[in-house]
N, C-alpha and C. Protein backbone atom coordinates (compact mmCIF):
# COMPACT_ATOMS: atom_id res chain seq x y z
N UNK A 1 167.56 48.36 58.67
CA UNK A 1 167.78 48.72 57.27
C UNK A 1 167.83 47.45 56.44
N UNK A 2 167.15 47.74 55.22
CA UNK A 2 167.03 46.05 54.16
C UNK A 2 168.50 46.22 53.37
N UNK A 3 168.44 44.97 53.66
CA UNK A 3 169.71 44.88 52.34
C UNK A 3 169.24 45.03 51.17
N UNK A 4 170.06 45.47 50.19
CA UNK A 4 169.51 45.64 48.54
C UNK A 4 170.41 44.21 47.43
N UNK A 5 170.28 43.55 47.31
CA UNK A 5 171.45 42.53 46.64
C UNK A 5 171.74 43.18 45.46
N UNK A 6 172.86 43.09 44.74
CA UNK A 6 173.43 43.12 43.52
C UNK A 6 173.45 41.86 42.99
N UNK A 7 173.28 42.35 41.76
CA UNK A 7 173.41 41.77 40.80
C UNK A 7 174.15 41.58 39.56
N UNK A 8 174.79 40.46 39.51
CA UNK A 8 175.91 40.51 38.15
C UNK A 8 175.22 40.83 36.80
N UNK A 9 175.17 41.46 36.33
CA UNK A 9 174.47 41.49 34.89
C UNK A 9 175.64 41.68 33.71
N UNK A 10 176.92 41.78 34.16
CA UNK A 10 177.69 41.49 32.72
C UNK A 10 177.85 41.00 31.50
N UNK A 11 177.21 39.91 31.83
CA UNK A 11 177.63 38.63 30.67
C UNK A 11 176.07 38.05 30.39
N UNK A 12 174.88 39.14 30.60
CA UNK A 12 173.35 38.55 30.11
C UNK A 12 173.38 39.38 28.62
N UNK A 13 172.38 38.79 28.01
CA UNK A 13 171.96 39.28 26.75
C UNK A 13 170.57 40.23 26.90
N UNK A 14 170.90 41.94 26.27
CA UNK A 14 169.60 42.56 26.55
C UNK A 14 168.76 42.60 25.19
N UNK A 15 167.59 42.56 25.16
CA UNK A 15 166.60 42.40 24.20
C UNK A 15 165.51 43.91 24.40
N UNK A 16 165.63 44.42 23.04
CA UNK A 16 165.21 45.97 22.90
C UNK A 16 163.68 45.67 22.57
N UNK A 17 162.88 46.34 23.24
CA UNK A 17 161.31 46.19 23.15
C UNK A 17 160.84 46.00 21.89
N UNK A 18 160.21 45.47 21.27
CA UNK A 18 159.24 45.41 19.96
C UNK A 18 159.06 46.70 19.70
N UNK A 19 158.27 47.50 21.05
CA UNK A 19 157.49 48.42 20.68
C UNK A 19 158.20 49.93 20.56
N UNK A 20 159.80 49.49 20.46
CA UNK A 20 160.66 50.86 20.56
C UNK A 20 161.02 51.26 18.87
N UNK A 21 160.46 52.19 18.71
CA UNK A 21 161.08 52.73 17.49
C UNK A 21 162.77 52.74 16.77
N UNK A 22 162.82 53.14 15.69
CA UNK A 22 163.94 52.99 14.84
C UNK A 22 164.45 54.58 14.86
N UNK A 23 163.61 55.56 15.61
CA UNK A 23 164.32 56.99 16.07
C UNK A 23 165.35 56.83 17.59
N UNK A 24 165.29 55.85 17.76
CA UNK A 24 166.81 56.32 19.12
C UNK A 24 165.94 57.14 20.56
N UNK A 25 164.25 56.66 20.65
CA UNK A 25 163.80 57.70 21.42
C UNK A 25 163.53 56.85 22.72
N UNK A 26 162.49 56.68 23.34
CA UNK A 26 162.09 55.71 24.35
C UNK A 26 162.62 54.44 24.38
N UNK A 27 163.82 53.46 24.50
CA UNK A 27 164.20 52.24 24.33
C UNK A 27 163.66 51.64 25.48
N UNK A 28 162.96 50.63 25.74
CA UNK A 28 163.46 49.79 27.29
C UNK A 28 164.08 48.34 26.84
N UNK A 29 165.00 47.74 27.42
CA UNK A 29 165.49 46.55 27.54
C UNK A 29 165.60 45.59 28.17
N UNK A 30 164.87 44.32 28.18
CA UNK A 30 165.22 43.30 29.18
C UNK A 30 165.85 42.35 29.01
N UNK A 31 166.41 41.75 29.91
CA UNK A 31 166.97 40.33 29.32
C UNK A 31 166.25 39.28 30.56
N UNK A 32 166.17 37.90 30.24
CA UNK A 32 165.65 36.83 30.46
C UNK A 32 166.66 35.75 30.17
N UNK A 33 167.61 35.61 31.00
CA UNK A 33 169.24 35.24 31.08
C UNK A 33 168.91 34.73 32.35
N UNK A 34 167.95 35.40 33.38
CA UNK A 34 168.01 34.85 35.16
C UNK A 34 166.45 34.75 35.10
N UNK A 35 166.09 33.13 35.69
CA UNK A 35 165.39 32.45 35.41
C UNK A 35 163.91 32.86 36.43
N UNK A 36 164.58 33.10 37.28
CA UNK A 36 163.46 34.29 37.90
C UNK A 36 163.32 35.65 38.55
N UNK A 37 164.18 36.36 37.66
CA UNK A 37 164.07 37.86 37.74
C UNK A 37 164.19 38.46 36.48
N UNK A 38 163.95 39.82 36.08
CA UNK A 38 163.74 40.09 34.74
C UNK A 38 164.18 41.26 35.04
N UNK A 39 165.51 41.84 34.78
CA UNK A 39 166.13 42.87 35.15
C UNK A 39 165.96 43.86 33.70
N UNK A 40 165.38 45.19 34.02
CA UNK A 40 165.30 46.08 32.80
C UNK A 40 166.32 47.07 32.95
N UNK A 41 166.52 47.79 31.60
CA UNK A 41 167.07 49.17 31.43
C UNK A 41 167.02 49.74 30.67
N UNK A 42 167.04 50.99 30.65
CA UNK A 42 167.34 52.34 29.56
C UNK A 42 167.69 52.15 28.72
N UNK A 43 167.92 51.83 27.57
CA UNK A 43 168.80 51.36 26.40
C UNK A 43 169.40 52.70 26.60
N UNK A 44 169.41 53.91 26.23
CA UNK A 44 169.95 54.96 26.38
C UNK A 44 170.90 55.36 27.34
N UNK A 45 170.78 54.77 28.11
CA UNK A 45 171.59 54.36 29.65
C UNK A 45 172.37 53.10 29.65
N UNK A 46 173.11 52.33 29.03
CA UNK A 46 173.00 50.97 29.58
C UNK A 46 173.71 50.89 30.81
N UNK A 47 174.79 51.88 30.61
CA UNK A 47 175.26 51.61 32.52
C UNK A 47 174.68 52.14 33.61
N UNK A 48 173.54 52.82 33.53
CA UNK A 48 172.83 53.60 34.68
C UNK A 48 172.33 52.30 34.89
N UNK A 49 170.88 52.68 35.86
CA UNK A 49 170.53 51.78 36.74
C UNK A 49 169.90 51.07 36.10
N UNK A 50 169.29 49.55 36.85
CA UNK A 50 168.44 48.54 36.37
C UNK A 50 167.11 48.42 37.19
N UNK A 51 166.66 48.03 36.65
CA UNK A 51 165.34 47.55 37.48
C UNK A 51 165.14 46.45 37.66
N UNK A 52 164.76 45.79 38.69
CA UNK A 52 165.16 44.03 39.01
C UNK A 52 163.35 43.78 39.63
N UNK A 53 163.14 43.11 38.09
CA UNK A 53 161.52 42.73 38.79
C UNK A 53 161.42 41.02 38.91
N UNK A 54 160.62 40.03 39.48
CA UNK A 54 160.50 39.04 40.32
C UNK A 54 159.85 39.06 38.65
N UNK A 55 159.71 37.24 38.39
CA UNK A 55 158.82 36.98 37.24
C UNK A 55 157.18 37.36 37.23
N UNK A 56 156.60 37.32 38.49
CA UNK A 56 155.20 37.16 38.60
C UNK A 56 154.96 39.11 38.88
N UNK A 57 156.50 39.62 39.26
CA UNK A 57 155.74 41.25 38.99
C UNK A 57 155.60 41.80 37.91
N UNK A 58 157.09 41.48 36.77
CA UNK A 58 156.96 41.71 35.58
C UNK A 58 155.79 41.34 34.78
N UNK A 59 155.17 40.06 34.98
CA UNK A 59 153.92 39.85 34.19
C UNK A 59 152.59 41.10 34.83
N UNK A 60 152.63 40.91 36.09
CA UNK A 60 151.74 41.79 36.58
C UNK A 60 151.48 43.08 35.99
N UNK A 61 153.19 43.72 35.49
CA UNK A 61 153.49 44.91 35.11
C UNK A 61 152.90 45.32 33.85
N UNK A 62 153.61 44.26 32.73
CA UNK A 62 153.45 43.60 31.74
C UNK A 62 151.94 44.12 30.99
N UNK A 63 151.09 43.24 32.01
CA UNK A 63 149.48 43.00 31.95
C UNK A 63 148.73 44.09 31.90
N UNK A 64 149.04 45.52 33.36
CA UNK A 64 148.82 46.66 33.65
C UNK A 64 148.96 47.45 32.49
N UNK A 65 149.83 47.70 32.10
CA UNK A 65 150.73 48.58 30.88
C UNK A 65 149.85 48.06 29.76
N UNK A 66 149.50 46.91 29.39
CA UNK A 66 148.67 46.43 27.88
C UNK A 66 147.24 46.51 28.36
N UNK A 67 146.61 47.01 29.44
CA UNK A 67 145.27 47.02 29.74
C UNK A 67 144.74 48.70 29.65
């Protein structure tokens, strides 16, 4: 069985997408606080879960999603 690590995310700053509207509907949030991981979330959620992507997947992701 893999270990899963945690992560402290208390004390990072989250940054609300450009592309999220001013209706309260789809938010996503990342912060760029940890120098090589890019942990997202729900704005709608902030204490539910995160998503913990590596720098070179997030761009990958990033790239996919704008193509």
């Amino acid at each position: 069985m893999r270990s899963i690590p945690e992560y402290d995310l208390d004390g990072v700053t989250w940054h609300k997408s450009s592309y999220s509207g001013g209706s309260g509907g789809d938010c996503l949030e990342v912060t760029h606080d940890l120098p090589t991981l890019i942990p997202v979330r729900d704005s709608k959620h902030p204490h539910g879960p995160k998503l913990i992507f590596t720098a070179p997947a997030w761009s990958a992701f990033v790239n996919e999603v704008r193509s």
